[in-house]
Each structure stands twice: as C-alpha cells, then as structure tokens.
Protein backbone atom coordinates (compact mmCIF):
# COMPACT_ATOMS: atom_id res chain seq x y z
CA UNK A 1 0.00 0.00 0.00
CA UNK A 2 2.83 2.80 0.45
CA UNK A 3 5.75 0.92 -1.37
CA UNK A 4 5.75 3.76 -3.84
CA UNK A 5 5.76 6.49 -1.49
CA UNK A 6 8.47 4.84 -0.26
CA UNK A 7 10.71 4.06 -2.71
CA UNK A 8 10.01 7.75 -4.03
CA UNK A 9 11.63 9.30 -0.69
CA UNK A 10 14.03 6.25 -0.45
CA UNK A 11 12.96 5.83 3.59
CA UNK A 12 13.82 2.59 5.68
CA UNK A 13 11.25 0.72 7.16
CA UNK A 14 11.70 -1.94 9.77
CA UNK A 15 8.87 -3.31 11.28
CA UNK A 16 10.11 -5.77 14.22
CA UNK A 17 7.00 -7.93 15.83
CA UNK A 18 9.24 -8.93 18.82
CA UNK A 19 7.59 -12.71 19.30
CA UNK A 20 3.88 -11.28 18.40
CA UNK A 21 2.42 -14.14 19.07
CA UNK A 22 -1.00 -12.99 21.48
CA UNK A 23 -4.11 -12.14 20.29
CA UNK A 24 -6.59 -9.14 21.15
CA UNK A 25 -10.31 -9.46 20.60
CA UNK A 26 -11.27 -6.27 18.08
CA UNK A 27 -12.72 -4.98 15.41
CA UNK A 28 -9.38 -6.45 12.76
CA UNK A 29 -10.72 -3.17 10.49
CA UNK A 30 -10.98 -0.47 12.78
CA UNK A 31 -7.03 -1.73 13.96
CA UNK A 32 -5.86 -1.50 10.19
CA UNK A 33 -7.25 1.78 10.02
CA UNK A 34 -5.57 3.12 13.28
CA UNK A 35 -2.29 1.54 11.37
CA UNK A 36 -2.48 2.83 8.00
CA UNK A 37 -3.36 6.53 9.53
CA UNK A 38 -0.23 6.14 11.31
CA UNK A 39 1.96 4.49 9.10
CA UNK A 40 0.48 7.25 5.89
CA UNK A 41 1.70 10.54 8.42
CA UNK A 42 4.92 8.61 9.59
CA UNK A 43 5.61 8.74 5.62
CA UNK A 44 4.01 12.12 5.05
CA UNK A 45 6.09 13.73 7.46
CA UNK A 46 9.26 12.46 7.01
CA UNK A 47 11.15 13.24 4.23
CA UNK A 48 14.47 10.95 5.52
CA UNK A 49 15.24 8.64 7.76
CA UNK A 50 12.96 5.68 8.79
CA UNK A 51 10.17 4.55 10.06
CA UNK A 52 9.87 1.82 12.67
CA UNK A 53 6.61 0.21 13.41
CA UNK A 54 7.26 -1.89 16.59
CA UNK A 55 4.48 -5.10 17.99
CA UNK A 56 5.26 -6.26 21.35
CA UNK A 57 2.90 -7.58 24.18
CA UNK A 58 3.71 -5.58 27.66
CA UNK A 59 1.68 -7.54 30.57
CA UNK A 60 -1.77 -8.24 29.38
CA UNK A 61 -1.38 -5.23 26.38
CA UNK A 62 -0.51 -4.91 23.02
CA UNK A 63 1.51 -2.37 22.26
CA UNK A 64 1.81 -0.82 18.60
CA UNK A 65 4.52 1.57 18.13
CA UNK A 66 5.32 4.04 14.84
CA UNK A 67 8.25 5.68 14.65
CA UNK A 68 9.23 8.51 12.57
CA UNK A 69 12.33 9.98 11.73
CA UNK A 70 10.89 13.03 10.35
CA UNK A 71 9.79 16.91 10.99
CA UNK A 72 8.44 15.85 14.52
CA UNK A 73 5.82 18.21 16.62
CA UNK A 74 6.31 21.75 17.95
CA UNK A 75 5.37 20.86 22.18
CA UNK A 76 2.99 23.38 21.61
CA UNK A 77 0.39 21.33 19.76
CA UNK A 78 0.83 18.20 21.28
CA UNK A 79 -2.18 18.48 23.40
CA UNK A 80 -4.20 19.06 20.40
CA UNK A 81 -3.19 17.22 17.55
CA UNK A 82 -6.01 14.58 18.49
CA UNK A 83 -8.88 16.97 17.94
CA UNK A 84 -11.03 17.04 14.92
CA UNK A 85 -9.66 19.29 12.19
CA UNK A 86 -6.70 20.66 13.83
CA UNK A 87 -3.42 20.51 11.92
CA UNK A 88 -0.22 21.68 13.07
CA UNK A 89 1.00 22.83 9.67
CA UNK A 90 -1.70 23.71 7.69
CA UNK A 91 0.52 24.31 4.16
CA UNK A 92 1.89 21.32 4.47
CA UNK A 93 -1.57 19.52 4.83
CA UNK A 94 -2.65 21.06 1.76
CA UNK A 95 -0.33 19.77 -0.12
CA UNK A 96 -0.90 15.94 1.41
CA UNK A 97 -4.34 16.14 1.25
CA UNK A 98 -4.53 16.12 4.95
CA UNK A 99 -7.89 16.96 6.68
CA UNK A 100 -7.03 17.08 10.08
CA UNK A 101 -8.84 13.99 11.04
CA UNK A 102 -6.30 10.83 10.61
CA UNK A 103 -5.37 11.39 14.69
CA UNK A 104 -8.86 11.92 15.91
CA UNK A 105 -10.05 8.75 14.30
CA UNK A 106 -7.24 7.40 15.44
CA UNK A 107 -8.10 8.41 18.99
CA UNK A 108 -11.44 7.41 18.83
CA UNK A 109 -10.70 3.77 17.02
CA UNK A 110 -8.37 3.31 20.22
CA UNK A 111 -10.51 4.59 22.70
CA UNK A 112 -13.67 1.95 21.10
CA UNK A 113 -11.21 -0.50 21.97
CA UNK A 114 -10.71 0.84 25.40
CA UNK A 115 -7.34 1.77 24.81
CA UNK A 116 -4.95 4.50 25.27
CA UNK A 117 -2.78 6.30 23.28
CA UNK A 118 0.32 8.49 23.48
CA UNK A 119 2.96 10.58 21.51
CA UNK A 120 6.26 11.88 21.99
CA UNK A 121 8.19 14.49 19.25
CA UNK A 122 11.13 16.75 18.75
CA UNK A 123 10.88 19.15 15.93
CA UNK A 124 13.78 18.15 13.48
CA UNK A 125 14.11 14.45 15.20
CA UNK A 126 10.99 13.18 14.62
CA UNK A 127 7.36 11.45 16.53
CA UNK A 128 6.59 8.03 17.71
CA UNK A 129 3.44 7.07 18.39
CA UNK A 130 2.24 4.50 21.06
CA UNK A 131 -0.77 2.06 20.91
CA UNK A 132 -1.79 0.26 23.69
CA UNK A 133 -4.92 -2.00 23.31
CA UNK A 134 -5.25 -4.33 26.33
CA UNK A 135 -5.31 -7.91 25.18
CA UNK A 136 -8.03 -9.16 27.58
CA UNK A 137 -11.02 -7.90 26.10
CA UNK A 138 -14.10 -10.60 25.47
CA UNK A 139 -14.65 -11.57 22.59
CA UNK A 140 -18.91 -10.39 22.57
C-alpha cells in the first residue's frame, strides 16, 4: 500500500514484531485503520530517515509503536493534535491532502477499543506514536 511512497523518498522501514504471538479481541478493520493513519503521516512527514513500526505484548497489552524519523511536533500542539480538524501545519496539509482527522479517528478507534494512546516528538528528530490495546477484552 505505500511501497511507492516509499521508494520515491528512499525511507527505511523496519517493522520488528518482537515474538507477536498474542491475540486481542477487536474490530481487525478499525485496527488496520488506526495503522495505516499512522503508518500514511509517519511517511508524510518524514522526508528521511525511517520509520519503525514496533508489535510487542507488555503484561496483558498490546503495544503498537510508529516511529518517525521526520519533521516531529512543535510541544505546543501536542495536546491538540487529536482533535477534529486541527493541523499543526496547515501548508503542508494542503499539499498531502490532509484533513485534520487521521489522529482523531485514530483516537477514537483506540478509545472503542478501550485503549490508550500516546505521543512523543522533537521538531527536526521526529514522533513516535504509542498504541496500547489491552489484550483481555471478550470476545462479545
């Protein structure tokens, strides 16, 4: 789905799934969505570098990690990059066809699954963003 993109700004990608091996009751489309949102702005935003998506189970949670090497997020707009619409750089959206609502369905794909997410960036050094989706939910 994003070899091209890719290849075109010659990133690395690693994805390591550390012994994935446990399972998590969910809704398998809403999860791809979450990924490919991430995955697309991890791409997007980075122009070099790489991009490491990380699976690993931490106690009864699955964690799923992206990790850019790119443009990263001013502190300043860290508390709102989840909301509906809001965009940090809003030229730069524009021009990626960005609408300002990848994160918030993010948020609320993660939250459905009563999970929790979190970010950490430095401008120039990149983001990486952290999915945790605790694997004991019934299967109803």
């Amino acid at each position: 789905m994003f070899e091209k993109k890719i290849k075109e700004k010659d990133l690395k990608v690693s994805i390591n799934l550390n012994n994935f091996d446990t399972k998590i009751f969910g809704d398998r489309f809403k999860i791809e969505q979450v990924l490919i949102n991430l995955i697309d702005n991890a791409i997007n935003y980075t122009d070099r570098g790489e991009i490491k998506i990380n699976f690993y189970r931490e106690g009864n949670n699955m964690v799923f990690e992206v990790e850019d090497s790119g443009i990263g997020i001013p502190k300043e707009h860290l508390d709102r990059i989840f909301e509906r619409f809001y965009t940090v750089d809003k030229s730069r959206s524009r021009k990626s066809g960005g609408t300002g609502l990848g994160l918030s369905i993010v948020k609320h794909i993660v939250l459905l699954h009563n999970g929790k997410i979190e970010v950490e960036s430095e401008v120039g050094k990149g983001s990486k963003f952290r999915i945790i989706i605790p694997q004991n939910l019934t299967e109803n």
